[in-house]
Protein backbone atom coordinates (compact mmCIF):
# COMPACT_ATOMS: atom_id res chain seq x y z
CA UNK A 1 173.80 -135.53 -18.50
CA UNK A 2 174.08 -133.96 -15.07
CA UNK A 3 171.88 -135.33 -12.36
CA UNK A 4 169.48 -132.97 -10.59
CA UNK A 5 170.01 -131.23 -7.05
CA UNK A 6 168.33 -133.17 -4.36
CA UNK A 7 166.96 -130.97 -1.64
CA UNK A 8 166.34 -132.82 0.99
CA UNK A 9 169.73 -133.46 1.68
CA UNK A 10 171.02 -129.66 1.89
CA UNK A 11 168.38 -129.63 4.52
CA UNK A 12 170.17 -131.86 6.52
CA UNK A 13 172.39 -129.77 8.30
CA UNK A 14 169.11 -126.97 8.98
CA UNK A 15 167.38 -129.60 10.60
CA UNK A 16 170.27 -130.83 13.24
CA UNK A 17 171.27 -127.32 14.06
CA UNK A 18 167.74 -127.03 15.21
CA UNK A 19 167.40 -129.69 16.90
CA UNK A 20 170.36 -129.48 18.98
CA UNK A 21 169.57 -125.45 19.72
CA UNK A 22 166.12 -127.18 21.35
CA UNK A 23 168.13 -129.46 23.18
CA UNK A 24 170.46 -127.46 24.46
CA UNK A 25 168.21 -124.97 25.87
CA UNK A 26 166.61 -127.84 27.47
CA UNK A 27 169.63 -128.71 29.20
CA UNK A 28 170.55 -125.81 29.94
CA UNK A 29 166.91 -124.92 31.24
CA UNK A 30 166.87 -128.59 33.66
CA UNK A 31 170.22 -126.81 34.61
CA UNK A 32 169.57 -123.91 35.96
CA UNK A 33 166.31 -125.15 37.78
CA UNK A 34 168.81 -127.92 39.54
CA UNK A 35 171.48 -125.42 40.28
CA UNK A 36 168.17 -123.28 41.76
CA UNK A 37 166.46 -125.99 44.01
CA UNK A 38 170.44 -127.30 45.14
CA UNK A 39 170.88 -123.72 47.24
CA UNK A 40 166.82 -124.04 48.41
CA UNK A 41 167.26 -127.60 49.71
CA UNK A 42 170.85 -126.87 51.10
CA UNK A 43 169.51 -123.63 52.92
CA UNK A 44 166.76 -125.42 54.47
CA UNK A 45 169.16 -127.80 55.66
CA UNK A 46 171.12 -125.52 57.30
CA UNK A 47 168.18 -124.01 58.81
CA UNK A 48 167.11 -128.00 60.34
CA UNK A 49 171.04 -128.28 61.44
CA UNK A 50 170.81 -125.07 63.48
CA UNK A 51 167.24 -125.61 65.23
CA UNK A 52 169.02 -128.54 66.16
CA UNK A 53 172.79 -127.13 67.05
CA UNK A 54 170.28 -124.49 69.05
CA UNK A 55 167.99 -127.28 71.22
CA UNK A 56 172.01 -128.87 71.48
CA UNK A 57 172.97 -125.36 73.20
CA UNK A 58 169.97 -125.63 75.23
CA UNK A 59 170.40 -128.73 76.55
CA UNK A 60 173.98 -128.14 77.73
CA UNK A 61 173.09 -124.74 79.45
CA UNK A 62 170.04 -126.66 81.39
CA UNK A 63 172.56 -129.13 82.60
CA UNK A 64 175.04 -126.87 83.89
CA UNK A 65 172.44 -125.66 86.32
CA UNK A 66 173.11 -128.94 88.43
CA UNK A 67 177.03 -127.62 88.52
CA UNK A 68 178.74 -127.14 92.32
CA UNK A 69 180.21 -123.84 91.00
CA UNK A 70 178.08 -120.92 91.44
CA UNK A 71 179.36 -118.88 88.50
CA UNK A 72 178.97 -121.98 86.02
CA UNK A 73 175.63 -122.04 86.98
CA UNK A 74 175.14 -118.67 87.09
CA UNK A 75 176.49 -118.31 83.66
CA UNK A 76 174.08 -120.96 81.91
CA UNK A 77 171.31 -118.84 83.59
CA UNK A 78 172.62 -115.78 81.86
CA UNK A 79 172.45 -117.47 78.51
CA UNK A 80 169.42 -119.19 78.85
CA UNK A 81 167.76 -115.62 79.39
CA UNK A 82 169.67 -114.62 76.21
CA UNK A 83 168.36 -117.31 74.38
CA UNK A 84 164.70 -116.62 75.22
CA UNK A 85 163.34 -120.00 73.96
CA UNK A 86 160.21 -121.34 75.62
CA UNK A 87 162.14 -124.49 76.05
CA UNK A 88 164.26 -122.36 78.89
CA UNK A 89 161.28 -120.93 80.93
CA UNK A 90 161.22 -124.15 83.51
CA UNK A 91 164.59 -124.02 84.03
CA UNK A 92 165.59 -120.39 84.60
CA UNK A 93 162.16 -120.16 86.67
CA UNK A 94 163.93 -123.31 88.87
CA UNK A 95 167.14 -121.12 89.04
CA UNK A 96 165.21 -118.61 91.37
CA UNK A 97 165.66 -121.49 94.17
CA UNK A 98 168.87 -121.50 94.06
CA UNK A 99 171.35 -121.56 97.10
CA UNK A 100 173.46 -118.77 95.78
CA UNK A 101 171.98 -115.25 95.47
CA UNK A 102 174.04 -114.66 92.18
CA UNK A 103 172.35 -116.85 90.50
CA UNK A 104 169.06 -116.02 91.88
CA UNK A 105 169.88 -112.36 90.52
CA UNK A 106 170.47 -113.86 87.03
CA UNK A 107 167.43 -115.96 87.19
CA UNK A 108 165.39 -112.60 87.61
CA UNK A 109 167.16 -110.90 84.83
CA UNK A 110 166.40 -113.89 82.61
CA UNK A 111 162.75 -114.31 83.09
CA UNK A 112 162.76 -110.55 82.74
CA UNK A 113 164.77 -110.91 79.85
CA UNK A 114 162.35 -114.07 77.75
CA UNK A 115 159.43 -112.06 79.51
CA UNK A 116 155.45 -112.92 78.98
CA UNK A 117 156.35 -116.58 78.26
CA UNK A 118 157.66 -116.57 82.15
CA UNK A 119 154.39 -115.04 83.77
CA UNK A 120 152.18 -118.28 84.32
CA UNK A 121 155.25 -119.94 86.19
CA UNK A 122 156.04 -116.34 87.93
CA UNK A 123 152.61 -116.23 89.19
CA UNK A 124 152.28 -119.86 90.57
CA UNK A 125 155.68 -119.03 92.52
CA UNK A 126 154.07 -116.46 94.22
CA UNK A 127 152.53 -119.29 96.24
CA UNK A 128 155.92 -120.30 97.89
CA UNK A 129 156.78 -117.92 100.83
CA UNK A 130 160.94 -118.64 100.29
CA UNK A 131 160.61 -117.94 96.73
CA UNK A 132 157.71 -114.84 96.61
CA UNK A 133 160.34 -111.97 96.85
CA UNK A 134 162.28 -113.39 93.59
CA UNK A 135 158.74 -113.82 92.04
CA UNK A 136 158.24 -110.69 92.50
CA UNK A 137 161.08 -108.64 91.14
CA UNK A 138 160.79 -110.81 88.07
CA UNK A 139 157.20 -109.95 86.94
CA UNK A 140 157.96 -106.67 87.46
CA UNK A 141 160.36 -107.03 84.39
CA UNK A 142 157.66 -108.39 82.49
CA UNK A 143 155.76 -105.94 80.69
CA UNK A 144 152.52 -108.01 80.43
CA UNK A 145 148.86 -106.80 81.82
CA UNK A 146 148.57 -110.35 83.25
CA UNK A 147 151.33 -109.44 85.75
CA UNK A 148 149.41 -106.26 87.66
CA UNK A 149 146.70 -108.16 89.19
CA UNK A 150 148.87 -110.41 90.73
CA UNK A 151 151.26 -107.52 91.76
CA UNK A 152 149.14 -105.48 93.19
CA UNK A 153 147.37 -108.76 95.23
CA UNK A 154 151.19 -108.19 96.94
CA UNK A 155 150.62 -105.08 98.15
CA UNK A 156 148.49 -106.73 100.97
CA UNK A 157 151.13 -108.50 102.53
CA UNK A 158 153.18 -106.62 105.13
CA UNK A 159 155.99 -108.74 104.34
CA UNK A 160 156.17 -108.44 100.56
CA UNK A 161 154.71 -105.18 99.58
CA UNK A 162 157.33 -103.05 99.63
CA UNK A 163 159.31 -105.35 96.82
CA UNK A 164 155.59 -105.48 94.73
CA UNK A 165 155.77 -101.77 95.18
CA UNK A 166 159.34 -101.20 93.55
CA UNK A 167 158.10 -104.12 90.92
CA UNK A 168 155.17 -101.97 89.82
CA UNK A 169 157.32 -98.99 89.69
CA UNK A 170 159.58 -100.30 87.46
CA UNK A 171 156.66 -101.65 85.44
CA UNK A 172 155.77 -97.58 85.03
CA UNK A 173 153.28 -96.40 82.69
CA UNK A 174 151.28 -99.49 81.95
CA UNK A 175 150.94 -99.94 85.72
CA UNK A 176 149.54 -96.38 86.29
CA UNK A 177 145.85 -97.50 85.38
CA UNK A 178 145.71 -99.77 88.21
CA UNK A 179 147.04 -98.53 90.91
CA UNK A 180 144.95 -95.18 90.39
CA UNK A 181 142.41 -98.28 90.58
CA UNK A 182 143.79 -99.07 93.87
CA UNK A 183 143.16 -95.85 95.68
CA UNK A 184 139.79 -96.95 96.41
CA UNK A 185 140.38 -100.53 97.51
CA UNK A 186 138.95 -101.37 100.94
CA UNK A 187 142.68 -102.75 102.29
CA UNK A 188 144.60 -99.38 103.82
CA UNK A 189 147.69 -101.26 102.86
CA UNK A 190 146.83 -101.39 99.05
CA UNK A 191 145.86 -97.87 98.72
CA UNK A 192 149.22 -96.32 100.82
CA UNK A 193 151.75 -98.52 98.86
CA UNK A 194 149.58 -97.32 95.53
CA UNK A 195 150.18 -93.55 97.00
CA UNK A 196 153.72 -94.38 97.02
CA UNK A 197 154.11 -96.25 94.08
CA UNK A 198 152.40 -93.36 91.97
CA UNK A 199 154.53 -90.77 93.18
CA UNK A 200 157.86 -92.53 92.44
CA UNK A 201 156.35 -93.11 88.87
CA UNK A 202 155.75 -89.63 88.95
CA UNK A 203 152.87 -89.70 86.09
CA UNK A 204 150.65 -86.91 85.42
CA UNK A 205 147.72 -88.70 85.22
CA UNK A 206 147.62 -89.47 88.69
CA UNK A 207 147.42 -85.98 89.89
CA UNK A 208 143.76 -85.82 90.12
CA UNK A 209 143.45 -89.18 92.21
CA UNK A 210 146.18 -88.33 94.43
CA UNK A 211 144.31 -84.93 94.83
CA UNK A 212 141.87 -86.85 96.35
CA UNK A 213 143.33 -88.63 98.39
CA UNK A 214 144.41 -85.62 100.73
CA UNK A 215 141.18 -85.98 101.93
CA UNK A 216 141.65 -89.92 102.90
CA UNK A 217 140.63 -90.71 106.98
CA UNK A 218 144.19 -92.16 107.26
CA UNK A 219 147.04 -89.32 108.35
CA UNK A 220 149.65 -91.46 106.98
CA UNK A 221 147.77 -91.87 103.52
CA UNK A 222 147.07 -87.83 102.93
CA UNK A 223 150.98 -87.28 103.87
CA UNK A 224 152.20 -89.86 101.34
CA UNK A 225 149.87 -88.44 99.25
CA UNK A 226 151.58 -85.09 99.71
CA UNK A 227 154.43 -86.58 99.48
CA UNK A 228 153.55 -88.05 95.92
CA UNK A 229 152.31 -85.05 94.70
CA UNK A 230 155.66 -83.31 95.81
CA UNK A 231 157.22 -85.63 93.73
CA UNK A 232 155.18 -85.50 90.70
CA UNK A 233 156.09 -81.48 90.86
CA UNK A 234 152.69 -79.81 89.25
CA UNK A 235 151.40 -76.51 90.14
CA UNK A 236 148.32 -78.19 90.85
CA UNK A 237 149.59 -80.11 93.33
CA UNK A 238 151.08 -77.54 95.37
CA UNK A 239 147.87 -75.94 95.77
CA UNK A 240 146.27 -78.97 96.62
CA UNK A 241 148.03 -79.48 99.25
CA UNK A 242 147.98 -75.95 101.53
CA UNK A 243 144.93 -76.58 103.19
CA UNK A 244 147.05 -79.52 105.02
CA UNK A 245 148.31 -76.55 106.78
CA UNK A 246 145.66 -77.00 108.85
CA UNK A 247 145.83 -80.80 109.00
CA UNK A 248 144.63 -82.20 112.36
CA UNK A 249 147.89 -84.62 112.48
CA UNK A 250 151.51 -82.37 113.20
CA UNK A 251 153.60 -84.79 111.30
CA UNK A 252 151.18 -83.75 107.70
CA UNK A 253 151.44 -80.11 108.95
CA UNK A 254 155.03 -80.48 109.63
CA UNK A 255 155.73 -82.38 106.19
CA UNK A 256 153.73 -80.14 104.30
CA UNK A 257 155.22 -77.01 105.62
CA UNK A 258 158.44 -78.48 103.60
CA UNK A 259 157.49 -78.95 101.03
CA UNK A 260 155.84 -75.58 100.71
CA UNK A 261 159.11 -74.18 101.78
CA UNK A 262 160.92 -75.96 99.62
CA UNK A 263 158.80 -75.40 96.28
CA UNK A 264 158.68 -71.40 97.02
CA UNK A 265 162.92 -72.09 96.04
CA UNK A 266 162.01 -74.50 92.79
CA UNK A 267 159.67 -73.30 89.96
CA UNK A 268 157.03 -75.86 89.77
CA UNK A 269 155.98 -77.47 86.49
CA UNK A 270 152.90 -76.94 84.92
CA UNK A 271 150.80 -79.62 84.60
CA UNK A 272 149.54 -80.59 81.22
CA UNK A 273 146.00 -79.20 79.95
CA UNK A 274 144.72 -82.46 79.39
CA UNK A 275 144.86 -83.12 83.08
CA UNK A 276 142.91 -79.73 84.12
């Protein structure tokens, strides 16, 4: 008699294919999520080896300062400034007391170069009478509000306000707002370097204050004034300025015959309307 079939063992082979598909894909899963976190933590590594390869770099650069040679020092200036890390603020800042005016030039670059973070030393700096100048030129790199107040403080000085004038000049625009401020401070030095400054900006927005200041007690302020206006170019300044045809100081009448002569030869620009 022939025995029966027994089931359970044909089975067999269902149940282990099964069981090592499940497996499998659970290697394979633990896999990939290993080969996935191996490129995370390696990446992050990378990213801890250069911070430090970086601070390394930075560290060099600050001790080259202390070399005899000008241009090595002058160089590691230069890069610091490139770098534009807060750790290099102190440093470069330093670098504007240097004995060799190269460096001193890179040191202003720099700071102008890692900019606001530079302002609070800039500004303390202005307290030192060998160092102002170089103070100076380097805010006016800086395009940060915090630097006009300090700027235009310079414009006092007989000594320094010429080099806080050509500082807020090449400040431009954002400095336009205060120094059409200035024109009504009480110190005649503030408002004729502000006269000045405003013209070489040449911004339409100061046609209307310089306008008024035609009118200012000072001969020398309504002929810088003319001067600016000259230099801004607008229609409306042309005609502001004929009645100092009749100016009770020659020089204005003489300057201002000039320009008259010289604008009847150039077509003026028209000013925008928003300045009407």
């Amino acid at each position: 008699m022939q025995k029966p079939e027994e089931p359970a063992a044909a089975a067999e082979p269902q149940l282990d294919d099964e069981l090592t598909d499940r497996v499998s894909e659970q290697l394979t899963a633990e896999a990939g999520e290993t080969a996935g976190e191996a490129p995370a933590a390696e990446a992050a590594g990378e990213e801890v080896l250069e911070e430090e390869k970086v601070k390394d770099e930075i560290d060099i650069q600050i001790d080259l300062l202390k070399d005899p040679d000008w241009a090595v020092r002058r160089e590691a200036v230069v890069t610091l400034g490139e770098m534009g890390d807060e750790r290099c603020v102190e440093p470069v800042v330093r670098a504007l007391r240097d004995g060799d005016w190269q460096v001193r030039e890179a040191a202003i670059e720099a700071c102008g170069q890692i900019g606001s973070p530079c302002v609070e030393s800039l500004i303390k700096l202005l307290r030192d009478w060998d160092t102002r100048k170089f103070a100076i030129r380097a805010l006016g790199k800086i395009r940060d509000e915090r630097v006009l107040e300090p700027l235009i403080g310079q414009l006092r000085n007989d000594e320094f306000n010429d080099a806080a004038t050509d500082a807020l000049v090449e400040l431009g625009k954002p400095a336009v707002p205060r120094l059409i401020a200035a024109l009504k401070d009480k110190d005649e030095n503030v408002r004729k370097q502000s006269v000045i400054a405003l013209g070489r900006i040449k911004d339409p927005d100061a046609i209307d204050p310089l306008i008024e200041m035609l009118q200012d007690k000072d001969w020398f302020t309504r002929l810088t004034a003319a001067a600016a206006l000259e230099s801004i170019g607008h229609e409306r300044g042309r005609e502001a300025i004929k009645p100092l045809l009749k100016d009770p100081d020659l020089v204005v009448r003489m300057r201002v015959e000039r320009i008259l002569a010289k604008w009847k030869k150039e077509k003026p620009v028209t000013a925008p309307s928003g300045t009407a």
